[in-house]
PDB file of N, CA and C in Angstrom:
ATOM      1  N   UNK A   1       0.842  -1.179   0.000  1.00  0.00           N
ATOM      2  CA  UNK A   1       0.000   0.000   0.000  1.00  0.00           C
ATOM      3  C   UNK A   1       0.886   1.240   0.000  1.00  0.00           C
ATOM      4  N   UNK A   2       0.214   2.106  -0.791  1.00  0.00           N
ATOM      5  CA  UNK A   2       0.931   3.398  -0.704  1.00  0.00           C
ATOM      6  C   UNK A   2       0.102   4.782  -0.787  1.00  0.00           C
ATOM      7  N   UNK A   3       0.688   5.730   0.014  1.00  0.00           N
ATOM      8  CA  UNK A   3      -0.199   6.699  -0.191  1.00  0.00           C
ATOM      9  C   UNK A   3       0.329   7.842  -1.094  1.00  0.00           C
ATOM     10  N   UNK A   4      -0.292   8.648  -1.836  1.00  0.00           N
ATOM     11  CA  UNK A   4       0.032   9.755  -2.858  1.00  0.00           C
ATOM     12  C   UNK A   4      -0.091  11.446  -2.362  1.00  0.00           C
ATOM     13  N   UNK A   5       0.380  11.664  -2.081  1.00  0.00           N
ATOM     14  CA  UNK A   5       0.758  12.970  -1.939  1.00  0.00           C
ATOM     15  C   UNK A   5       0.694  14.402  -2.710  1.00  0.00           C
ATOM     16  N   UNK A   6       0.048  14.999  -2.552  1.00  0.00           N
ATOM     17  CA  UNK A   6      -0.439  15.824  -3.512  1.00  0.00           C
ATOM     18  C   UNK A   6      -0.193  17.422  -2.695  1.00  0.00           C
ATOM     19  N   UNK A   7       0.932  18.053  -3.117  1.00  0.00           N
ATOM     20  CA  UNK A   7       0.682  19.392  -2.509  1.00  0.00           C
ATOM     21  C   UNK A   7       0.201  20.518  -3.665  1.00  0.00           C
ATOM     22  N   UNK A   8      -1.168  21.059  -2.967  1.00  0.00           N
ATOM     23  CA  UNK A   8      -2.244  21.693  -3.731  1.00  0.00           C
ATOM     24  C   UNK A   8      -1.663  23.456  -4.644  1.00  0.00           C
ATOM     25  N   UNK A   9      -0.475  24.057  -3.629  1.00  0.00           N
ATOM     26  CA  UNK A   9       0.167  25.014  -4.174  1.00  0.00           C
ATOM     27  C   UNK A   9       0.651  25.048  -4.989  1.00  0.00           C
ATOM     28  N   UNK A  10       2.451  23.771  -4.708  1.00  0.00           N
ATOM     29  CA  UNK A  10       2.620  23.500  -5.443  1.00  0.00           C
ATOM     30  C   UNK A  10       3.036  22.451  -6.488  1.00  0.00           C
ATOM     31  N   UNK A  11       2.144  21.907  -6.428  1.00  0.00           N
ATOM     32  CA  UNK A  11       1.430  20.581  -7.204  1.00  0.00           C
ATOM     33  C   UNK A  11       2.592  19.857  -7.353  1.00  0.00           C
ATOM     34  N   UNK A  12       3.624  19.298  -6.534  1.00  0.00           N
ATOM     35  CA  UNK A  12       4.402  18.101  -6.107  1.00  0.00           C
ATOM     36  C   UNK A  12       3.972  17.145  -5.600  1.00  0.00           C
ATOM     37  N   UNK A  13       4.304  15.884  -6.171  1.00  0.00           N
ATOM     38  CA  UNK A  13       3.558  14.783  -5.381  1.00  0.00           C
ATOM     39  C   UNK A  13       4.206  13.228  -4.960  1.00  0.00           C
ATOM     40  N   UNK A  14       4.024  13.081  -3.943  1.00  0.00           N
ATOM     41  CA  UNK A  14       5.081  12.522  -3.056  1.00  0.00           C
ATOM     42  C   UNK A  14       4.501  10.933  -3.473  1.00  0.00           C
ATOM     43  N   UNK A  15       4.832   9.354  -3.284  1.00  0.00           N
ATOM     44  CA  UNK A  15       4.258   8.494  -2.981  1.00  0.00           C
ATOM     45  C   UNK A  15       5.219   8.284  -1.791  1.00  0.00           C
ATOM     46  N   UNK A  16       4.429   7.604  -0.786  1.00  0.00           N
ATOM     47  CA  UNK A  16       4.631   7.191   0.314  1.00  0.00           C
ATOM     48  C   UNK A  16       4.069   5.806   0.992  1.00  0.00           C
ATOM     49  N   UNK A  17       5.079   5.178   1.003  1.00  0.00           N
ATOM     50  CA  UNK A  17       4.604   3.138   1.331  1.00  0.00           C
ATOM     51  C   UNK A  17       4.064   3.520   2.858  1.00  0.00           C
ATOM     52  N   UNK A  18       3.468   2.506   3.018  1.00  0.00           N
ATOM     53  CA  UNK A  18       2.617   2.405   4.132  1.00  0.00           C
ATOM     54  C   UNK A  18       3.459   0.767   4.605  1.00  0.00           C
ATOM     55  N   UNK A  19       4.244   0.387   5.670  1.00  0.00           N
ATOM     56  CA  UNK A  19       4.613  -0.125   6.693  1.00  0.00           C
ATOM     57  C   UNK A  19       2.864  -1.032   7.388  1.00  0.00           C
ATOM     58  N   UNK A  20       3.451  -1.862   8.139  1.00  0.00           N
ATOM     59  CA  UNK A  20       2.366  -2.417   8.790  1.00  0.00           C
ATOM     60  C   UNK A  20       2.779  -1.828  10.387  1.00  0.00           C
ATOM     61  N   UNK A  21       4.101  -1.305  10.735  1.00  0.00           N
ATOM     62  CA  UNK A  21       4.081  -0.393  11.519  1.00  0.00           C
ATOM     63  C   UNK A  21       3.543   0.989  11.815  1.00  0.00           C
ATOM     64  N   UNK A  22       3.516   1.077  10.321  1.00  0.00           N
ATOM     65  CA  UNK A  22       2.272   2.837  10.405  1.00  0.00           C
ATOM     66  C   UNK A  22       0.925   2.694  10.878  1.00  0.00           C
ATOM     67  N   UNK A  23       0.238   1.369  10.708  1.00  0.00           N
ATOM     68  CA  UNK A  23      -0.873   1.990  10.552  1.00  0.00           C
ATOM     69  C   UNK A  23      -1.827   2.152  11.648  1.00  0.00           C
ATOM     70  N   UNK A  24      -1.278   2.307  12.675  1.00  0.00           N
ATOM     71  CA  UNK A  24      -1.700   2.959  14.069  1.00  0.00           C
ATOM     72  C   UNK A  24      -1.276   4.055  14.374  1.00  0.00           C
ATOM     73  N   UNK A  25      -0.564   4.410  13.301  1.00  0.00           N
ATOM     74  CA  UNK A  25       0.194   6.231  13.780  1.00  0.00           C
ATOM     75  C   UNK A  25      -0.839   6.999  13.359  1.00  0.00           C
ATOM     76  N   UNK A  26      -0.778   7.986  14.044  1.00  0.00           N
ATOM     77  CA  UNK A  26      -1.608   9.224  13.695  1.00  0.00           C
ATOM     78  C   UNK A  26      -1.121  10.018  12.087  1.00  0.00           C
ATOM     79  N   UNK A  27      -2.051  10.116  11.508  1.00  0.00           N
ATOM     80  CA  UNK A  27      -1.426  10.795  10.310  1.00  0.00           C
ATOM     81  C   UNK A  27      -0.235  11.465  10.207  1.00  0.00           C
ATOM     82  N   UNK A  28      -0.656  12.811  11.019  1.00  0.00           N
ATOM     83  CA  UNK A  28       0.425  13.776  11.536  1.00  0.00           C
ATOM     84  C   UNK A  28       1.541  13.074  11.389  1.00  0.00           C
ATOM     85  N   UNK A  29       1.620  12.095  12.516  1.00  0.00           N
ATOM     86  CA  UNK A  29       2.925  11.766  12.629  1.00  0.00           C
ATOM     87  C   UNK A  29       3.817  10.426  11.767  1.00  0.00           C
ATOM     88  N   UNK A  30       2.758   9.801  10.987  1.00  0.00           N
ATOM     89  CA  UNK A  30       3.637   9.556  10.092  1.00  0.00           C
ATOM     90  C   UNK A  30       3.612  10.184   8.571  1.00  0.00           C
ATOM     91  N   UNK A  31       2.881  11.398   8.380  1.00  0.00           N
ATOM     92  CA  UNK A  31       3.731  12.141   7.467  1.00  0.00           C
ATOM     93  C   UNK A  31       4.688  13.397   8.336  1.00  0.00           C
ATOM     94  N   UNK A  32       4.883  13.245   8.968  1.00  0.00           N
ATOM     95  CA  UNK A  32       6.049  14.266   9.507  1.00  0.00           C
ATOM     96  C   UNK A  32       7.412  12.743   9.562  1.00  0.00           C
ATOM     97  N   UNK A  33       7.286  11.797  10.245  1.00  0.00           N
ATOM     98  CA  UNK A  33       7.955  10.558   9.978  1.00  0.00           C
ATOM     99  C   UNK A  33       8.672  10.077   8.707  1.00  0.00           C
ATOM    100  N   UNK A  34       8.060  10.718   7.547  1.00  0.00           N
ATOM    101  CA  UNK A  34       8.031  10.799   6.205  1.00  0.00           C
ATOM    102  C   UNK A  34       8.698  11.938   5.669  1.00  0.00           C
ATOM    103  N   UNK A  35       9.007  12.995   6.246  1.00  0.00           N
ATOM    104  CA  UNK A  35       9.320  14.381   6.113  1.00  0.00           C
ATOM    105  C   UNK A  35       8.956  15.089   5.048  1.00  0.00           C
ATOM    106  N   UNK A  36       7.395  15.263   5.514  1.00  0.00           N
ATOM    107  CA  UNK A  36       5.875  15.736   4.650  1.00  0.00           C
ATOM    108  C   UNK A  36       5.625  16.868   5.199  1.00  0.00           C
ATOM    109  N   UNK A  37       6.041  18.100   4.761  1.00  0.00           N
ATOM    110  CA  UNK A  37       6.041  19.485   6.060  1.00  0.00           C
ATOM    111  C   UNK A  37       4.514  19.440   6.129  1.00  0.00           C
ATOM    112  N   UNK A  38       4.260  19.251   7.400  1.00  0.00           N
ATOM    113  CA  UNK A  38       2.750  19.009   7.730  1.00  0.00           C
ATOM    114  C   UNK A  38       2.925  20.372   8.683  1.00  0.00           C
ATOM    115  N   UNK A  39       2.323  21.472   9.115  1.00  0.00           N
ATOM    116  CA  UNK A  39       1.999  22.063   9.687  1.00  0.00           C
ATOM    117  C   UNK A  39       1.623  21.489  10.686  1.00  0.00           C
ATOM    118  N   UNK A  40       1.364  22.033  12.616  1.00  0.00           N
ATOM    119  CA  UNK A  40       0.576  22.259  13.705  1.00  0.00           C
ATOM    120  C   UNK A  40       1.542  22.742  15.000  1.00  0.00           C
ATOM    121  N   UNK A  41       0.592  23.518  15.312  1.00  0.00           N
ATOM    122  CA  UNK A  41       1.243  24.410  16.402  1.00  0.00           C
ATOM    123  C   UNK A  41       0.805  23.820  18.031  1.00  0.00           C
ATOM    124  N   UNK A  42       0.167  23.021  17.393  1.00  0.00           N
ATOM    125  CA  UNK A  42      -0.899  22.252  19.151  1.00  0.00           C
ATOM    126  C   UNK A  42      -0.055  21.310  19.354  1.00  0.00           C
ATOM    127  N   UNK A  43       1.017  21.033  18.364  1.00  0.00           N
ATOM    128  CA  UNK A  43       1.869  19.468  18.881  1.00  0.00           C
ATOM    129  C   UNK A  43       0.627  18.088  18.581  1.00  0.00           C
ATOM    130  N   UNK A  44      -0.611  18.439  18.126  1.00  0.00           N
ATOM    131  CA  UNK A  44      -1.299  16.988  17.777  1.00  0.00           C
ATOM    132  C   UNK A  44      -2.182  16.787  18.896  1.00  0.00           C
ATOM    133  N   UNK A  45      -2.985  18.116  19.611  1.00  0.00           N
ATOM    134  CA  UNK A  45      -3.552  18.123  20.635  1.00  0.00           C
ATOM    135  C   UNK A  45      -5.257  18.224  19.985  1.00  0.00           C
ATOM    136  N   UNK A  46      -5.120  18.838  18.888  1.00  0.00           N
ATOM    137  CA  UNK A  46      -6.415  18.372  17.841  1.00  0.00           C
ATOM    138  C   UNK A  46      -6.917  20.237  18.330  1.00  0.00           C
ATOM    139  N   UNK A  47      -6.627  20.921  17.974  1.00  0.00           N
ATOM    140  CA  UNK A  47      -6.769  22.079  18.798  1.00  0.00           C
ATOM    141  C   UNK A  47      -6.488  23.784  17.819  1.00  0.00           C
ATOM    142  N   UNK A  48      -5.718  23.455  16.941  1.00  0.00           N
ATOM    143  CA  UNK A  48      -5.168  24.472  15.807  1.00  0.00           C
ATOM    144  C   UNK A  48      -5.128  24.775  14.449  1.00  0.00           C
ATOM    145  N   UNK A  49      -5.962  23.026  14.253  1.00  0.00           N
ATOM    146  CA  UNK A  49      -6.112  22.289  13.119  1.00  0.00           C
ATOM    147  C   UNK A  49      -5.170  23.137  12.082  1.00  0.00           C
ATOM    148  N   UNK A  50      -4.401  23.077  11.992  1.00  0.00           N
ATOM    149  CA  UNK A  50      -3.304  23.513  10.749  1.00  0.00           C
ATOM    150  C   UNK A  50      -3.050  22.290  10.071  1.00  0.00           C
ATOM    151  N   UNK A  51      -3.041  20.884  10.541  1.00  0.00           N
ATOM    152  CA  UNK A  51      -2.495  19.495  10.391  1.00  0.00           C
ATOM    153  C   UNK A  51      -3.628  19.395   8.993  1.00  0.00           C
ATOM    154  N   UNK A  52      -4.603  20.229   8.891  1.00  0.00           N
ATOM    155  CA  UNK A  52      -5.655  19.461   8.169  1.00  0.00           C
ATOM    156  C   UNK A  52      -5.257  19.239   6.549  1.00  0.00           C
ATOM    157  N   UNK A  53      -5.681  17.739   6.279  1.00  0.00           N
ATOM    158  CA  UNK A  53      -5.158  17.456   5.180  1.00  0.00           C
ATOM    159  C   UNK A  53      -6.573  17.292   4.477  1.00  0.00           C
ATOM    160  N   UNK A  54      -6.818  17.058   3.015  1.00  0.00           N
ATOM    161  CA  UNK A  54      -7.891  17.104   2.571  1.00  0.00           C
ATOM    162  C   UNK A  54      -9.070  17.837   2.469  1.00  0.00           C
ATOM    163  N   UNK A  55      -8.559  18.996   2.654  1.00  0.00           N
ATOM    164  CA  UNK A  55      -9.502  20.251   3.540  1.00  0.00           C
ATOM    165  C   UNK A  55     -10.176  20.167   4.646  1.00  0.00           C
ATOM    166  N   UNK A  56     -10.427  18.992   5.136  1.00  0.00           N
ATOM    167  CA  UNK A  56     -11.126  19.436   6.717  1.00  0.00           C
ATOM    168  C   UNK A  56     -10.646  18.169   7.298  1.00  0.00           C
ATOM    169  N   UNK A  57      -9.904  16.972   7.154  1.00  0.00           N
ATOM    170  CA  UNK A  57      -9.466  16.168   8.006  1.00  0.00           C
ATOM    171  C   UNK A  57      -8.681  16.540   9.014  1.00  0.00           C
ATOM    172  N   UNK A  58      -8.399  16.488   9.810  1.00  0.00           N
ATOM    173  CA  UNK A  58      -7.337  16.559  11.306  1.00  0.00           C
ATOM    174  C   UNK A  58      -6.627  15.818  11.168  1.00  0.00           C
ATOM    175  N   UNK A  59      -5.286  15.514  10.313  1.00  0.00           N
ATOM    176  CA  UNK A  59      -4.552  14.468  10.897  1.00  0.00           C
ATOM    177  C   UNK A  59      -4.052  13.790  11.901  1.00  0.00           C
ATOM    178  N   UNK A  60      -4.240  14.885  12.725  1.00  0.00           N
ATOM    179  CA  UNK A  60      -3.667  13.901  14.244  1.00  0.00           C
ATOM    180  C   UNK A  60      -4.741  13.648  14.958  1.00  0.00           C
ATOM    181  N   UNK A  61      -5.659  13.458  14.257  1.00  0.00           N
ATOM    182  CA  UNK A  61      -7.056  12.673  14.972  1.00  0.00           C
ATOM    183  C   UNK A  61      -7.588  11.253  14.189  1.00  0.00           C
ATOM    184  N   UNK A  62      -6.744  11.623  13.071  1.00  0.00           N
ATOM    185  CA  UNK A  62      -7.384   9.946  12.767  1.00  0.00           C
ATOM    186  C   UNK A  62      -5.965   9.210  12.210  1.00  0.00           C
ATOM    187  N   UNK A  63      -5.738   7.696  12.322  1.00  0.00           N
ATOM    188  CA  UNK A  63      -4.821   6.846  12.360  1.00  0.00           C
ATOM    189  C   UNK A  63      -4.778   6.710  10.514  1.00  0.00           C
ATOM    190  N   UNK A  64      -3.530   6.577  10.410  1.00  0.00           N
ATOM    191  CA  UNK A  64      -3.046   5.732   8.660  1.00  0.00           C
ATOM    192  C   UNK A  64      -4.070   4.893   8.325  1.00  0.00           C
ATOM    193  N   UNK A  65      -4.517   3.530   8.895  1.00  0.00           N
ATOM    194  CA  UNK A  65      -5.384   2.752   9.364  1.00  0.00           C
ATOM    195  C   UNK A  65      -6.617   3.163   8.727  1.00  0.00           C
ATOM    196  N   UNK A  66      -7.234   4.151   9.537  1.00  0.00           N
ATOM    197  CA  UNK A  66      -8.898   5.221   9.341  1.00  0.00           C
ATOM    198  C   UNK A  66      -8.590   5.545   8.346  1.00  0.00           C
ATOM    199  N   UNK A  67      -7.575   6.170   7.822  1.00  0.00           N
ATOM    200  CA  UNK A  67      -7.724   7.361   6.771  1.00  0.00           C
ATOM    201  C   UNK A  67      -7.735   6.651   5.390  1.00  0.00           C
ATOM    202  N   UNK A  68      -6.827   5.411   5.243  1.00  0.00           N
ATOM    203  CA  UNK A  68      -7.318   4.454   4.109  1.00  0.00           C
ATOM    204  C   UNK A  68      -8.326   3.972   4.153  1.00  0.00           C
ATOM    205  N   UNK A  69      -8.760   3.198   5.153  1.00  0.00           N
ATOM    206  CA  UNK A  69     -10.160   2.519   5.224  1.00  0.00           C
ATOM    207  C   UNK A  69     -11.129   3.853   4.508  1.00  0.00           C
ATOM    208  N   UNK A  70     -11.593   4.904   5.455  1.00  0.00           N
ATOM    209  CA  UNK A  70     -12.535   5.752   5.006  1.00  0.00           C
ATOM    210  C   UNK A  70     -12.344   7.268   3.502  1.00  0.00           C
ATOM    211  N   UNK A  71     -10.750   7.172   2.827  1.00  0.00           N
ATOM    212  CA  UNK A  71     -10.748   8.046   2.008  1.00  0.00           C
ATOM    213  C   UNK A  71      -9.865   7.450   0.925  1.00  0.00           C
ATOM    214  N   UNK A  72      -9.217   6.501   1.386  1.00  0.00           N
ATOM    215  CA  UNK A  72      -7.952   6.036  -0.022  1.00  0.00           C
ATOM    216  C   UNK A  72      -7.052   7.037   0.250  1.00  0.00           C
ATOM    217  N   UNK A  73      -6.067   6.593  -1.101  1.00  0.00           N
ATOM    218  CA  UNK A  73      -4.283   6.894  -1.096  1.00  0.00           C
ATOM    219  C   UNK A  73      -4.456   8.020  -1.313  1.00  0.00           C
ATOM    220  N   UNK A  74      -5.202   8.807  -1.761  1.00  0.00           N
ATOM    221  CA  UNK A  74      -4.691  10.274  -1.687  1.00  0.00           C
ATOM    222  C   UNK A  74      -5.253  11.388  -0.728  1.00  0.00           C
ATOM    223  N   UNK A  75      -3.716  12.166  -0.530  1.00  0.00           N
ATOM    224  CA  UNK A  75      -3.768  12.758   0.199  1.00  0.00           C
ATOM    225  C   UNK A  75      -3.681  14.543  -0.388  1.00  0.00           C
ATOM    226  N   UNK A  76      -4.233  14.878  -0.306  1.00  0.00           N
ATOM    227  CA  UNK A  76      -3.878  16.748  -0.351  1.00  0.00           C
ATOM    228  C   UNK A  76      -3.559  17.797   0.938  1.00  0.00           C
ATOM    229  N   UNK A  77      -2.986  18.632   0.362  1.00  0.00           N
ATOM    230  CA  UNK A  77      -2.052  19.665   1.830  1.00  0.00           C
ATOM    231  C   UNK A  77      -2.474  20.732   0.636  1.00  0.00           C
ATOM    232  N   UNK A  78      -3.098  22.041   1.180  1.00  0.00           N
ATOM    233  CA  UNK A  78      -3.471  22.723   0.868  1.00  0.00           C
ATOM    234  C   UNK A  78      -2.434  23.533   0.051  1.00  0.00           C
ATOM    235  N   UNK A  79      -1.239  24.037   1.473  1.00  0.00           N
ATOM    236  CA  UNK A  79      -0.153  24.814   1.432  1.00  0.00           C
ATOM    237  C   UNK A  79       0.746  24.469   1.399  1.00  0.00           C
ATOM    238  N   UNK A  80       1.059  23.131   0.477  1.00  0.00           N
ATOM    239  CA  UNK A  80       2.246  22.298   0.605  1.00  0.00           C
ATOM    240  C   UNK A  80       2.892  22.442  -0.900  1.00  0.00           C
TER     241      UNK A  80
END
């Protein structure tokens, strides 16, 4: 499995394998793990939402895991 990466500014796009160790990480932190400049100023406290990927997801509220199950491999960053 892999996820696709899509930064919406400027339209670079990353693929990124998915581990069977990821997929309990919080988004956030395994695209920062990935060195995916993910924005958040809360540290992943769910609180500043800057993390948000896809326009309104929270990454550090839902797991690698969730985010395939409920959206598939791609991912968008607004300001990335």
């Amino acid at each position: 499995m892999q996820f696709q990466v899509t930064g919406k500014c400027s339209g670079k796009t990353y693929k990124l394998a998915i581990a069977e160790q990821d997929l309990n990480k919080t988004m956030l932190n395994f695209l920062r793990e990935k060195e995916i400049g993910i924005a958040s100023s809360c540290r992943g406290e769910k609180v500043c939402h800057l993390c948000a990927i896809n326009s309104d997801i929270l990454s550090c509220a839902i797991t690698v895991k969730d985010f395939w199950q409920q959206h598939g491999p791609n991912i968008i960053i607004d300001y990335l």
